[in-house]
Protein backbone atom coordinates (compact mmCIF):
# COMPACT_ATOMS: atom_id res chain seq x y z
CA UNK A 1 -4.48 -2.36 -16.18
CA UNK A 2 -1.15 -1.26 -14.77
CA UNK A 3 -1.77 1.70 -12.50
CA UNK A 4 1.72 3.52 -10.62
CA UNK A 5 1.15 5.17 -7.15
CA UNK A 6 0.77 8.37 -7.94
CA UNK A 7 -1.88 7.24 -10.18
CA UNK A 8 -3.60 5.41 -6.88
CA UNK A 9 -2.67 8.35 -4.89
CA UNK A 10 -4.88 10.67 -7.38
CA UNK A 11 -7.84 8.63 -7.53
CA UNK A 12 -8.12 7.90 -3.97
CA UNK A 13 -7.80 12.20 -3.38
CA UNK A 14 -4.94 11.38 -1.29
CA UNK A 15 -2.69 13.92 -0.73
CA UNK A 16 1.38 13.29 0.19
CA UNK A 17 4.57 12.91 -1.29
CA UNK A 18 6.02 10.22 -3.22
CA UNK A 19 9.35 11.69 -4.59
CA UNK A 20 10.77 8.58 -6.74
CA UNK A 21 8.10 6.31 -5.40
CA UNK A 22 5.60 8.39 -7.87
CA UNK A 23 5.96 6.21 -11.41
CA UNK A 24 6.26 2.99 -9.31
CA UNK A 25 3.94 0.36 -10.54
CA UNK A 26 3.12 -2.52 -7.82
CA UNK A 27 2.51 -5.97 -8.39
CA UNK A 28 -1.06 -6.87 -6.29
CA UNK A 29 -2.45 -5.18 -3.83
CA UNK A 30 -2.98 -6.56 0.02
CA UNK A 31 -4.45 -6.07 3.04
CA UNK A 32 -3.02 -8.64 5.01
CA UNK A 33 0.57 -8.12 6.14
CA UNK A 34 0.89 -11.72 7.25
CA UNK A 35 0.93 -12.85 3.42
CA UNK A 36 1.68 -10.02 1.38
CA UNK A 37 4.36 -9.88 -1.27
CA UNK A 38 7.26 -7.89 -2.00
CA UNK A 39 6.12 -4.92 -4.70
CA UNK A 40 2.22 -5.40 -3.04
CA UNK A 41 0.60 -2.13 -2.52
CA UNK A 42 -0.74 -2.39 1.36
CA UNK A 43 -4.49 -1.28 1.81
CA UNK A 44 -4.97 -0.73 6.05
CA UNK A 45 -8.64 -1.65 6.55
CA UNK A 46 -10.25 -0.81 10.02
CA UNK A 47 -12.90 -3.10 11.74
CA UNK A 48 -14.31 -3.79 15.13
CA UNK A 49 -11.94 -6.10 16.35
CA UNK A 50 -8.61 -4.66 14.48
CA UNK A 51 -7.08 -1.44 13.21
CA UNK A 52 -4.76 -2.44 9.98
CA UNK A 53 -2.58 0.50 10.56
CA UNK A 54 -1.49 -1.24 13.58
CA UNK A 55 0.62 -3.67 10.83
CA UNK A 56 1.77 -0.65 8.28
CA UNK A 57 5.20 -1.15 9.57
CA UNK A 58 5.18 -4.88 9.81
CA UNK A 59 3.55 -4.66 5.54
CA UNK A 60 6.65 -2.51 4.22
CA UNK A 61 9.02 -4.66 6.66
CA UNK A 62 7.97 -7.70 4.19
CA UNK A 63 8.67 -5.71 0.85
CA UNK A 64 4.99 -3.24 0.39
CA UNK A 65 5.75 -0.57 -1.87
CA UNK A 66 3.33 1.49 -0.13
């Protein structure tokens, strides 16, 4: 199942804008900047020891569509 980001970006109840980045379709998902692909979709998961919004900028540096 192919899903685009505006698709994620519904289901999740997450509000923003994606202007052309709406109908984009990504090719995995990730939640580890150190090996994600370009065309990943970038998932920033919290725990005690790390904060994974901390490496947003570092995940669309390597190529995450979002």
């Amino acid at each position: 199942m192919k899903l685009t980001l505006g698709q994620i970006q519904s289901a999740m109840g997450a509000v923003g804008f994606l202007g052309d980045a709406e109908d984009m379709a990504f090719v995995g998902v990730q939640t580890d900047s150190r090996v994600l692909k370009r065309g990943e979709l970038f998932f920033c998961i919290s725990g005690d020891r790390f904060d994974g919004h901390n490496f947003a900028k570092a995940a669309l540096q390597r190529g995450a569509c979002g």
